[in-house]
Protein backbone atom coordinates (compact mmCIF):
# COMPACT_ATOMS: atom_id res chain seq x y z
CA UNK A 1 123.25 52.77 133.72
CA UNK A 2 126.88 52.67 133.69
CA UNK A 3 128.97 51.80 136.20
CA UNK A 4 130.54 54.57 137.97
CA UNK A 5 134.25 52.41 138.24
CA UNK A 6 134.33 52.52 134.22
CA UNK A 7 134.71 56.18 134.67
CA UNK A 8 137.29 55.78 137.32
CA UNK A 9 139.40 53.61 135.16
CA UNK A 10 139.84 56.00 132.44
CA UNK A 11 140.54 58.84 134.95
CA UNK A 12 142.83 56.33 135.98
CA UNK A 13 144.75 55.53 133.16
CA UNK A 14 144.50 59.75 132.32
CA UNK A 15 146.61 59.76 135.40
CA UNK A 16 148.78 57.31 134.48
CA UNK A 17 149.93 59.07 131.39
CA UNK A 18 150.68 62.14 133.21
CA UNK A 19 152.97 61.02 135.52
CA UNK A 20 154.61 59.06 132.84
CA UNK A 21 154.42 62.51 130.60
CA UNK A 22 156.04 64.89 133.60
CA UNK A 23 158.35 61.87 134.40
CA UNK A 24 160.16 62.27 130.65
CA UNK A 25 159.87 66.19 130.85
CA UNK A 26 163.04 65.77 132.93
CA UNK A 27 165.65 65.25 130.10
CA UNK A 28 165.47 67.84 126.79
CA UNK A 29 166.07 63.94 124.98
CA UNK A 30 162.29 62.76 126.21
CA UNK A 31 160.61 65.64 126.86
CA UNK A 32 158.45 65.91 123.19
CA UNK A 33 157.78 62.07 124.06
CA UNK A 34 156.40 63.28 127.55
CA UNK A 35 154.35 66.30 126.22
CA UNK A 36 152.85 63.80 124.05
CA UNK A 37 151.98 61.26 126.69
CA UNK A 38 150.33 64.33 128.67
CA UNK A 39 148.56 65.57 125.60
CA UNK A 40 147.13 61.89 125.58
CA UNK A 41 146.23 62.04 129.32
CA UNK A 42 144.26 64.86 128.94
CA UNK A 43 142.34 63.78 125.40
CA UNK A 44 141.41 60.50 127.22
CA UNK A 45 140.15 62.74 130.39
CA UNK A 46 138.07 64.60 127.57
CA UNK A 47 136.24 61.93 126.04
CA UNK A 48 135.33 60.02 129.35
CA UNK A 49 134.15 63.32 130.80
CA UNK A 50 131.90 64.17 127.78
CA UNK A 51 130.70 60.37 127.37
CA UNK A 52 130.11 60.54 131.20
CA UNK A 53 128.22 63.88 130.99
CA UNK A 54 126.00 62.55 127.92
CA UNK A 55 125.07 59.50 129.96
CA UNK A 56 123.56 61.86 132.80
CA UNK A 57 121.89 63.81 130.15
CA UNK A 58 123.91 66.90 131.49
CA UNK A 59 125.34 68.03 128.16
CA UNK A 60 125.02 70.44 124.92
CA UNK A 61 127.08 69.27 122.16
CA UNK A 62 126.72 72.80 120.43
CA UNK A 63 128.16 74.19 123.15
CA UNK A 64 131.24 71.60 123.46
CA UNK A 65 132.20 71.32 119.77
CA UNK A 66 132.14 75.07 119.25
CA UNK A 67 134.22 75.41 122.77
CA UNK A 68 137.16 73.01 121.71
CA UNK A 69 136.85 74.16 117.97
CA UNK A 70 137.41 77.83 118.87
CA UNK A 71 140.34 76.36 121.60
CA UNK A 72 142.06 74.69 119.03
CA UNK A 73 141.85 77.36 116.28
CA UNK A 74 143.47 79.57 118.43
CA UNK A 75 146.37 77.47 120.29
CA UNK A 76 147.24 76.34 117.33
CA UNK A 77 147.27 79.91 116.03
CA UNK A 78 149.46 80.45 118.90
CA UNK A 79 151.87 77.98 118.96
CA UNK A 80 152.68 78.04 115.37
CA UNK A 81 153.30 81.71 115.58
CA UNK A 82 155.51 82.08 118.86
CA UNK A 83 159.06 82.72 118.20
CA UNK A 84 162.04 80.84 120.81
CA UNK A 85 161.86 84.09 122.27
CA UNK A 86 158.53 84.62 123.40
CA UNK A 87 158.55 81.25 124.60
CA UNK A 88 158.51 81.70 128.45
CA UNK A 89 155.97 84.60 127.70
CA UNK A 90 153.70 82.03 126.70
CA UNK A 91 154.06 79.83 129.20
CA UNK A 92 153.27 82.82 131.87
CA UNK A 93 150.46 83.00 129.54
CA UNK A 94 149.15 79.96 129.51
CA UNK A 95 149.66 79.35 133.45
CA UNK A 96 147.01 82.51 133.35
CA UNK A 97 144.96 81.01 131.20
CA UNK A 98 144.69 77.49 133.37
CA UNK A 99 144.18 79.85 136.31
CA UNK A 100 141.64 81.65 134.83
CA UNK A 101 139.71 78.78 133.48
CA UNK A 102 139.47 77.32 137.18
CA UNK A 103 138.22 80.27 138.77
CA UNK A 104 135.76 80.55 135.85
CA UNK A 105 134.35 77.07 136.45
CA UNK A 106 133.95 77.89 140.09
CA UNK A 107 132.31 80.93 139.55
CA UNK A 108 129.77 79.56 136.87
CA UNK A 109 129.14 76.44 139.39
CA UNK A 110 128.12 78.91 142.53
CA UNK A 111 126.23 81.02 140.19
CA UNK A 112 124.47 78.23 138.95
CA UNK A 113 123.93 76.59 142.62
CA UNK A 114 122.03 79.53 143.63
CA UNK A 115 119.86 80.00 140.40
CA UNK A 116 118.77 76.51 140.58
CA UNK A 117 118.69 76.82 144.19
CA UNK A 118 121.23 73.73 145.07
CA UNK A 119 123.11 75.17 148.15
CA UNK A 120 123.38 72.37 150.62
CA UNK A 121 122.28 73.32 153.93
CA UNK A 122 124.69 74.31 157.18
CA UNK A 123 126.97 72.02 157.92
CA UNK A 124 130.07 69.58 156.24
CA UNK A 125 128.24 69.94 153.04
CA UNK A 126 127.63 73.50 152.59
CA UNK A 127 131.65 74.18 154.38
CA UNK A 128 133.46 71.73 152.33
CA UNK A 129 131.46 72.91 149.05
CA UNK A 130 131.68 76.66 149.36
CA UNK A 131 135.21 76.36 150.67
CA UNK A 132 136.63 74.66 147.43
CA UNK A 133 134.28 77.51 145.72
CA UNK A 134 136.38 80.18 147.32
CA UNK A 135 140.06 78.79 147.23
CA UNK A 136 139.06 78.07 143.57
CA UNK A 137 138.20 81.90 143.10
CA UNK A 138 141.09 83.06 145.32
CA UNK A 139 143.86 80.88 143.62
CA UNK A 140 142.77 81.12 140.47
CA UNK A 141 141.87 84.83 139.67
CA UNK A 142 145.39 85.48 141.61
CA UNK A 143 147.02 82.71 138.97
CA UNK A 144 145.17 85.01 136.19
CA UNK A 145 146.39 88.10 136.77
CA UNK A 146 149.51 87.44 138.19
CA UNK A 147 150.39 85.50 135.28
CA UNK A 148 149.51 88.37 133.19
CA UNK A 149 151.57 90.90 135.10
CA UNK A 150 154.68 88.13 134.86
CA UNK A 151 153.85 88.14 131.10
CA UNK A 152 154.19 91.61 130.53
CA UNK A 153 157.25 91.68 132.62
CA UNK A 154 158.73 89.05 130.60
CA UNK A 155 158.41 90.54 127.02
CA UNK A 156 159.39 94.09 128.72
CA UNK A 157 156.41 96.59 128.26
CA UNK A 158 153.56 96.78 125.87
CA UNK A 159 153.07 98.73 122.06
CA UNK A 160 150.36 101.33 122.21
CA UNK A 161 148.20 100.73 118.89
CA UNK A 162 148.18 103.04 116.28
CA UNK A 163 151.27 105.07 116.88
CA UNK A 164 153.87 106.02 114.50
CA UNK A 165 156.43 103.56 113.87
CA UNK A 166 159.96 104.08 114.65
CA UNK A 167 163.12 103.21 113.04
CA UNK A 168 162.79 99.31 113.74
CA UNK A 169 159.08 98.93 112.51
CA UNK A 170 157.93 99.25 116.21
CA UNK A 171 154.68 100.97 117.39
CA UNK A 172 155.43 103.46 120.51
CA UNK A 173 156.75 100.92 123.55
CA UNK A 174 155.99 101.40 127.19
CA UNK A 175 158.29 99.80 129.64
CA UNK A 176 155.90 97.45 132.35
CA UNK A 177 157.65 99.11 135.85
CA UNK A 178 158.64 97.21 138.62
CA UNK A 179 157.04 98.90 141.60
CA UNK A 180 156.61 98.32 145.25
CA UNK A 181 156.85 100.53 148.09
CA UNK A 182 158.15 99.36 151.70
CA UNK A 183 154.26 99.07 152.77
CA UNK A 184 153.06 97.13 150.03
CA UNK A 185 153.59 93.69 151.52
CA UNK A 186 151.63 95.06 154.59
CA UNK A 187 148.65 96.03 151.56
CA UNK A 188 149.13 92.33 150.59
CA UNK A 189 149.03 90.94 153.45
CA UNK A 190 145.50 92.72 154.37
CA UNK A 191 144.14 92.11 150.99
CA UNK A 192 144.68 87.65 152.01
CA UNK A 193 143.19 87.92 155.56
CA UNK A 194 140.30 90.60 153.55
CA UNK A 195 139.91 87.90 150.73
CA UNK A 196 139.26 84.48 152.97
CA UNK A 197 137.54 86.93 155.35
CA UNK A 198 134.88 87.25 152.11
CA UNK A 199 135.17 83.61 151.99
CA UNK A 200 133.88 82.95 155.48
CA UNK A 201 131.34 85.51 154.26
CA UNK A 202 130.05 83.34 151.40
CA UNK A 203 129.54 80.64 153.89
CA UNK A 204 127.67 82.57 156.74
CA UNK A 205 125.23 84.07 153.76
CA UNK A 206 125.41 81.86 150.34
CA UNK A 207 122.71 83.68 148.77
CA UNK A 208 124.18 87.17 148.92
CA UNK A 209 126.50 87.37 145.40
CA UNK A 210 128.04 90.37 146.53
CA UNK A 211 130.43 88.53 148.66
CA UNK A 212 131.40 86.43 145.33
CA UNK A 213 131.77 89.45 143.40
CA UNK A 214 133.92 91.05 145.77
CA UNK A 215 136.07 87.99 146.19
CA UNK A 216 136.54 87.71 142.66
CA UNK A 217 137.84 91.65 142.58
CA UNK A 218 139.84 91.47 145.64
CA UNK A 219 141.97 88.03 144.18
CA UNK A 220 142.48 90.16 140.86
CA UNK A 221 143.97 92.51 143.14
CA UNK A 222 146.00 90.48 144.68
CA UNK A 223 147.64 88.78 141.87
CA UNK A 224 148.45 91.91 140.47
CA UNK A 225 150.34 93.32 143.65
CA UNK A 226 152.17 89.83 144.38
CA UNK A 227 154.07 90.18 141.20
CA UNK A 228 154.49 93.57 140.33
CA UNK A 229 157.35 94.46 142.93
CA UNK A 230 159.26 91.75 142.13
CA UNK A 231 162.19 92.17 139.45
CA UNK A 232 163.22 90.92 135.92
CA UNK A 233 166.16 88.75 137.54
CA UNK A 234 163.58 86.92 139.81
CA UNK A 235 160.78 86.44 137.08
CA UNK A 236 161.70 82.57 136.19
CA UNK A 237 160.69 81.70 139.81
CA UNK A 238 157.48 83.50 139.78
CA UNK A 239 156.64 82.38 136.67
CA UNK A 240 157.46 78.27 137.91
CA UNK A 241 155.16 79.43 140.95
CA UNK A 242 151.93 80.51 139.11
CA UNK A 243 153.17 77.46 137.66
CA UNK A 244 152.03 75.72 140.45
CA UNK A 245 149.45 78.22 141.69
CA UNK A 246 147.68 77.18 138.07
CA UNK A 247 147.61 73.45 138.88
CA UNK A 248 146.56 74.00 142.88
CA UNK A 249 143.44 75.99 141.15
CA UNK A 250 142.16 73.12 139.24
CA UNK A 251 142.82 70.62 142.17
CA UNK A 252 140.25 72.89 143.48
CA UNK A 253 137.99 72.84 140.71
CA UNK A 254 138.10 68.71 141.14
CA UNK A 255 136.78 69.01 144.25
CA UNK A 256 133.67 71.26 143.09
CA UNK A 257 132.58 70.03 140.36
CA UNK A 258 133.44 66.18 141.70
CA UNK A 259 136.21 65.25 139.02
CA UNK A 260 138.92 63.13 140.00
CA UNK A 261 140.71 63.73 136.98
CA UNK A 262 141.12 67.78 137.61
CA UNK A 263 142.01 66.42 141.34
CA UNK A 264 144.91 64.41 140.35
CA UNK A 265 145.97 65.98 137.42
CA UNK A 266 145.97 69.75 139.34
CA UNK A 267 147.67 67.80 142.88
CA UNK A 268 150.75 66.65 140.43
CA UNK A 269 151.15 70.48 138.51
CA UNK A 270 150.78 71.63 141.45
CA UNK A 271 153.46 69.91 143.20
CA UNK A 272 155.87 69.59 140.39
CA UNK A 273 155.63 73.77 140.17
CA UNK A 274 156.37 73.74 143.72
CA UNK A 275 159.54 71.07 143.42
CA UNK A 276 161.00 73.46 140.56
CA UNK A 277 160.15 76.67 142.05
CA UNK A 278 162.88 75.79 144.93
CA UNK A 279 164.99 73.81 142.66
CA UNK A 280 165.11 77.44 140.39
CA UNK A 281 165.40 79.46 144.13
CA UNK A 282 168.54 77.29 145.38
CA UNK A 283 170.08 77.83 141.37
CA UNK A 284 169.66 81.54 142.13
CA UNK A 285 170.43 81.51 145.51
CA UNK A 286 167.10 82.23 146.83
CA UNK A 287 164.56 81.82 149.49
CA UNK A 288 160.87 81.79 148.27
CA UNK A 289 160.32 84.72 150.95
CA UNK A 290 163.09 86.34 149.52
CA UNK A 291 161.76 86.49 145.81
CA UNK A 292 158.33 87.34 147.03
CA UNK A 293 158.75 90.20 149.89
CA UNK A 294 161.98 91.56 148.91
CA UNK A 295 162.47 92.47 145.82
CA UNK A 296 161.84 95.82 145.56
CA UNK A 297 163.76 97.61 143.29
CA UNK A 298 164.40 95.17 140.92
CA UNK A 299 163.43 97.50 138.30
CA UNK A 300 165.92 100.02 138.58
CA UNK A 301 167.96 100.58 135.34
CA UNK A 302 171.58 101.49 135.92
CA UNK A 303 173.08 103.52 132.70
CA UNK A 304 176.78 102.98 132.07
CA UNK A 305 178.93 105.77 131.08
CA UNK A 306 182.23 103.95 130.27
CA UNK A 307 183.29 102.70 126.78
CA UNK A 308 185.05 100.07 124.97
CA UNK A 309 186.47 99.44 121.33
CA UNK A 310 184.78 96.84 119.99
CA UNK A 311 187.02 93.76 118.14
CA UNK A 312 186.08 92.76 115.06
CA UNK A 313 185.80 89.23 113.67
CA UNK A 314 188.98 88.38 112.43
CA UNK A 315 191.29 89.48 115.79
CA UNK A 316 188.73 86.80 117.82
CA UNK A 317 189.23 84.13 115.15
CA UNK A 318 193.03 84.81 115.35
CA UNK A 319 192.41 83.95 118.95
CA UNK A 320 190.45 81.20 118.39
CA UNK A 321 193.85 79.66 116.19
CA UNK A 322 195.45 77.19 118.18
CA UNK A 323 193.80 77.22 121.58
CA UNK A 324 193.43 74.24 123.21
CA UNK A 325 189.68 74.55 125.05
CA UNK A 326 186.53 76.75 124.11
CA UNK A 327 183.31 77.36 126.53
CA UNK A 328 180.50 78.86 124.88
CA UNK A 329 177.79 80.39 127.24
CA UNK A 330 174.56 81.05 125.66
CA UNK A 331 171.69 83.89 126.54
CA UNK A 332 168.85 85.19 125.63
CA UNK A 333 170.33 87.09 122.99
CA UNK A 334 171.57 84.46 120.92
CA UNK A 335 167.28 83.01 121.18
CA UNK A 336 166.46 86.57 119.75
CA UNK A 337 168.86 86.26 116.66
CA UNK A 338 168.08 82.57 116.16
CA UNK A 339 172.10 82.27 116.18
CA UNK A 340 171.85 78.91 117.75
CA UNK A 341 172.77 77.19 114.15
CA UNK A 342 175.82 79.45 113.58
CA UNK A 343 176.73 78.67 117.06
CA UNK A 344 176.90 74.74 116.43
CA UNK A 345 178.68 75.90 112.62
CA UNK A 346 181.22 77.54 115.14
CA UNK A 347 182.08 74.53 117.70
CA UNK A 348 182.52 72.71 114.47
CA UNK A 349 185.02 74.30 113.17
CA UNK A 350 186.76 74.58 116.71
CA UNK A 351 186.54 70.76 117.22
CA UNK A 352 187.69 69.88 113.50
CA UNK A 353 191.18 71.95 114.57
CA UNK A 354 191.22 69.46 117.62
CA UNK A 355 189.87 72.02 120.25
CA UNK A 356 187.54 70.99 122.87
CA UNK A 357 184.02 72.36 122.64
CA UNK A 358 181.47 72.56 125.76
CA UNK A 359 178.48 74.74 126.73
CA UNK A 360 177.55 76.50 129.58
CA UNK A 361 174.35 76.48 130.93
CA UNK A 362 173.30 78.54 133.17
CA UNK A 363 170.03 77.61 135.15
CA UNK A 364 167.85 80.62 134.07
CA UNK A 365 169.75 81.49 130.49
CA UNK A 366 167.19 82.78 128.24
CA UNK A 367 164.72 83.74 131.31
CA UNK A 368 162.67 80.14 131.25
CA UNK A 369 164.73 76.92 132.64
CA UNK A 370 165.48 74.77 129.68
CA UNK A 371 165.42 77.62 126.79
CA UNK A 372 168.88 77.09 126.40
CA UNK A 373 168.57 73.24 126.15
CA UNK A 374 166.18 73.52 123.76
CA UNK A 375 167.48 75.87 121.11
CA UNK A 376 170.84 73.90 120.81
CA UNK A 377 169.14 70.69 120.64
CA UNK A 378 167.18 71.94 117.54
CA UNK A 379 170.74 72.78 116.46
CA UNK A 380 171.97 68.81 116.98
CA UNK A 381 174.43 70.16 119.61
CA UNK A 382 174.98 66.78 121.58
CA UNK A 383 173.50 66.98 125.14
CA UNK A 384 176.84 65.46 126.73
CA UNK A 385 178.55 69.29 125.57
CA UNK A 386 175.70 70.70 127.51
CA UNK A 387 176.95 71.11 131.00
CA UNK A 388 175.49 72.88 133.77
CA UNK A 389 176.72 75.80 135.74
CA UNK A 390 178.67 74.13 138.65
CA UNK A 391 179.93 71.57 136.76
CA UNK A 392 181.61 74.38 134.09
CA UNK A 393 182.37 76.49 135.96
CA UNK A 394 184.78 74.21 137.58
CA UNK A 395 186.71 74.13 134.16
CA UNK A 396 187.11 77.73 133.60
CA UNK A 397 190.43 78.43 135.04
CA UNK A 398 191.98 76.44 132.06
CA UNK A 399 189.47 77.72 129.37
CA UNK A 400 191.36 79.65 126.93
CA UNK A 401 188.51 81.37 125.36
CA UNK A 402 184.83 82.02 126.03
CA UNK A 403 181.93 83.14 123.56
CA UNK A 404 179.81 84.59 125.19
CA UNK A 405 176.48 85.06 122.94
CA UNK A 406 173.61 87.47 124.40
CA UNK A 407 173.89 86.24 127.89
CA UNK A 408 174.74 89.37 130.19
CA UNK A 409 173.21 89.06 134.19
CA UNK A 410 174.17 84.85 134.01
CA UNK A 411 177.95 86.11 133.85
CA UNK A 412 178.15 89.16 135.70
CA UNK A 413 180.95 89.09 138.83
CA UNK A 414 178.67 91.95 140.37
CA UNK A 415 176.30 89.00 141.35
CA UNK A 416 179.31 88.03 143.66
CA UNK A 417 178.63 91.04 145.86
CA UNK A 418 175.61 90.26 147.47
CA UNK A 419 174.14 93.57 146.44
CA UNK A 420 171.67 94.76 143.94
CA UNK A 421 169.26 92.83 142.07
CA UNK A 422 171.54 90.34 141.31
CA UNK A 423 173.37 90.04 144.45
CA UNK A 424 174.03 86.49 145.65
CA UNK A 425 172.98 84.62 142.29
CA UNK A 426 175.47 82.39 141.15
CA UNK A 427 176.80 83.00 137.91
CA UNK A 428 178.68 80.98 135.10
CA UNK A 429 182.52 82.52 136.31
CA UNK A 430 182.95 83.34 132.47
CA UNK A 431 185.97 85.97 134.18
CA UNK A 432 188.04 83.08 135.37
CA UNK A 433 188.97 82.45 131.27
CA UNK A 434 191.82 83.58 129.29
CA UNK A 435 190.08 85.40 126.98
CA UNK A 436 186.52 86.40 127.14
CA UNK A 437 184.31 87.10 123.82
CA UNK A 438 180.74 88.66 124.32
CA UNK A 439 178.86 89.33 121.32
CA UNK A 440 176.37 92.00 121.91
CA UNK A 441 174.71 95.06 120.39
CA UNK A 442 176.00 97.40 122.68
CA UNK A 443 177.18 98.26 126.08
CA UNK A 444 173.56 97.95 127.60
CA UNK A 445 172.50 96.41 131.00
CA UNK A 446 171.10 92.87 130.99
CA UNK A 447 167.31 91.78 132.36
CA UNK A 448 168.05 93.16 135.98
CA UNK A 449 169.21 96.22 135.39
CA UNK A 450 172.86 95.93 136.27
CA UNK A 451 176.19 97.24 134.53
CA UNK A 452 178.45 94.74 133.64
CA UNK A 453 182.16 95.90 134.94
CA UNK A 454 183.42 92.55 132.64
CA UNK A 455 182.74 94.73 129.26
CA UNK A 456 185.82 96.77 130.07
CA UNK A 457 188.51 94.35 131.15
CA UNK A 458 191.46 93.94 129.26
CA UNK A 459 191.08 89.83 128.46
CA UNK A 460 187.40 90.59 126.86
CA UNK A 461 186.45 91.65 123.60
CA UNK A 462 183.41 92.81 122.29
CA UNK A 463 181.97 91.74 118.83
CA UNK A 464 179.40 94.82 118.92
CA UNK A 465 176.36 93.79 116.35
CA UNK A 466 173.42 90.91 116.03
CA UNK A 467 174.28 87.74 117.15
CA UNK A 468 173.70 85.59 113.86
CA UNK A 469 175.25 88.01 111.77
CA UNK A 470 178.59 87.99 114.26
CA UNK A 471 178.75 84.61 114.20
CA UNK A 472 178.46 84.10 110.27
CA UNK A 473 181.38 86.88 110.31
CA UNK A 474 183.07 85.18 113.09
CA UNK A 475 182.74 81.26 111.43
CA UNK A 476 184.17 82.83 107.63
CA UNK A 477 186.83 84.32 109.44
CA UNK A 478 188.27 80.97 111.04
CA UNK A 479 187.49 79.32 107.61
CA UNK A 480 190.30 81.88 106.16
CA UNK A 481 192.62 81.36 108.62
């Protein structure tokens, strides 16, 4: 019989490696380091729980091989095939999917309880268990399809199979609304006290499955509701909260099934979700509250009915000649046209005429904190040009020029008003240059919804079109110069 510390140990050192892993996720420099010290963590969790389970004679290899073969097939599948762009998609994803995984393991373990007939009898025992059964069920299904709603949000509706394609090679698109009437936080708020209500149900009668069942339905429910109202603008902070909804689930699950490893590991997700989620809330200037009860409306679509002649790529290079500082704020758009390389070509050629070259970075650019980071990084832009929003934005007044490439709601002044879906984020004060460059298909609104009055002042210009092909235009025409 082995001793039960050897098991501890390795949960141990599994521990170890995750704090070490989230500790270098904090700089873009470490963080592939840290992903592989938590990838570590969690193989060395594996193979001590399976050699555990195998020792109690509590296991089917068949069953395990074919689970982590089909796991791998597809993650890999996944994560070779994601674009930049769909990146915080996936991670919305995949907080659904650890979500969903707990709340499966706590259903299976109560089904299998009262099959086998294992309920522990009134008391500590039968409260603590069946408790940790239903915040399992109620955190985790929430995590699920919250996660999914967040997801669909994110990548901005949904193709309907089989439908004629249009001009772009797309199937028809539907739009995922934002919607949430005044009442609906009095709907949520009786669908929580109705879903621990069914918990104190499953406690008082442990045999009847019905209560399970309609646990299981009611936290589906719920998830869905919680992040439906809120808007585009606010996503990133919902999607760092299921964040930490996801890891609070499998603390949960730790406690069921008697795994120290899902305890620790699911206690530090859970609180480093919950650290970021008001780290991203004070970058946005927002309460927690705010993003989750008041954001109704965030779906709204203004439609702008002004105009503006578009520049073309030689009057912003001419611009470019002989200024003395450049700012160049990055967005989602320039993730989409994987112009990240022609961006870097660009500051290149700025610096080798002896102008000075930074990068603002805007907390929530590209809709998942750190997109930014990451995309210029692959490009070998140096991290000390990466500077964040308060810092820049105290050097704008004596910017000469600013590129702006696909970002739209991250400099708009309307933000400044307090109104609106965007009203009271801070934004990168891109207005405060000399000369502002956006390059941008059109006139459109941003994520929230919102016009953007800077389109049409006289000190910007607009280089209308993608945002790699712009910037190959834009980078020959300073060559020529």
């Amino acid at each position: 019989m082995v001793d039960p510390v050897v098991w501890d140990i390795g949960y141990l050192l599994s521990a170890a490696l995750f704090i070490f892993g989230i500790k270098r996720l904090s700089s873009p420099k470490t963080a592939p380091s840290g992903n592989r010290l938590g990838a570590y963590g969690m193989m060395l969790a594996v193979v001590v729980t399976l050699v555990r389970m195998e020792t109690d004679g509590i296991i089917g290899w068949e069953l395990v091989v074919g689970g982590l073969a089909l796991g791998a097939v597809i993650g890999a599948i996944m994560a070779t095939k994601v674009q930049m762009t769909g990146m915080p998609e996936m991670v919305a994803l995949f907080n659904g999917f650890g979500g969903g995984a707990s709340a499966l393991v706590g259903l299976s373990e109560v089904l299998g309880r009262l099959q086998s007939g294992n309920v522990p009898e009134a008391g500590i025992g039968l409260y603590g268990t069946w408790i940790a059964i239903g915040m399992t069920a109620l955190v985790g299904w929430i995590t699920l399809t919250g996660s999914l709603v967040a997801m669909m949000k994110l990548k901005g509706g949904f193709y309907i199979p089989l439908t004629k394609k249009d001009d772009r090679g797309r199937r028809k698109w539907v739009n995922f609304p934002t919607w949430g009437p005044p009442w609906l936080n009095f709907v949520k708020a009786l669908l929580l006290i109705g879903a621990l209500a069914l918990v104190g149900l499953t406690i008082q009668e442990p045999d009847n499955t019905d209560w399970i069942y309609g646990l299981v339905a009611v936290s589906c429910l719920l998830g869905f509701l919680f992040v439906m109202p809120i808007g585009g603008a606010d996503m990133p902070v919902v999607v760092s909260l299921l964040n930490s909804l996801s890891g609070i689930a499998a603390a949960f699950t730790g406690f069921v099934i008697g795994n120290n490893v899902l305890i620790i590991a699911g206690s530090m997700v859970g609180a480093a979700g919950l650290v970021l989620t008001f780290v991203m809330c004070k970058a946005m200037n927002r309460t927690l509250p705010a993003v989750l009860f008041k954001s109704f409306g965030g779906g709204g679509r203004e439609k702008g009915t002004r105009t503006k002649i578009g520049s073309d790529a030689v009057e912003v290079a001419m611009v470019c000649d002989g200024i003395a500082k450049c700012i160049i704020v990055p967005g989602y758009g320039m993730a989409v046209s994987q112009a990240q390389h022609a961006v870097k070509e660009f500051a290149d050629l700025l610096e080798a005429m002896d102008v000075e070259v930074k990068y603002g970075i805007h907390p929530v650019a590209g809709r998942m904190p750190g997109h930014m980071n990451v995309l210029l990084a692959e490009a070998n832009v140096p991290y000390e040009q990466l500077i964040e929003m308060d810092d820049i934005n105290s050097e704008m007044a004596e910017c000469d020029v600013v590129l702006v490439v696909g970002a739209n709601d991250t400099v708009n002044p309307v933000a400044r008003s307090g109104e609106g879906p965007l009203g009271g984020m801070p934004i990168i004060d891109a207005d405060k240059a000399r000369v502002v460059v956006f390059i941008k298909r059109s006139l459109s609104v941003g994520y929230a919804g919102v016009d953007n009055p800077l389109f049409y002042e006289d000190s910007t210009m607009m280089l209308f079109g993608d945002g790699k092909k712009m910037m190959v235009e834009l980078n020959a025409a300073i060559k020529d110069l």
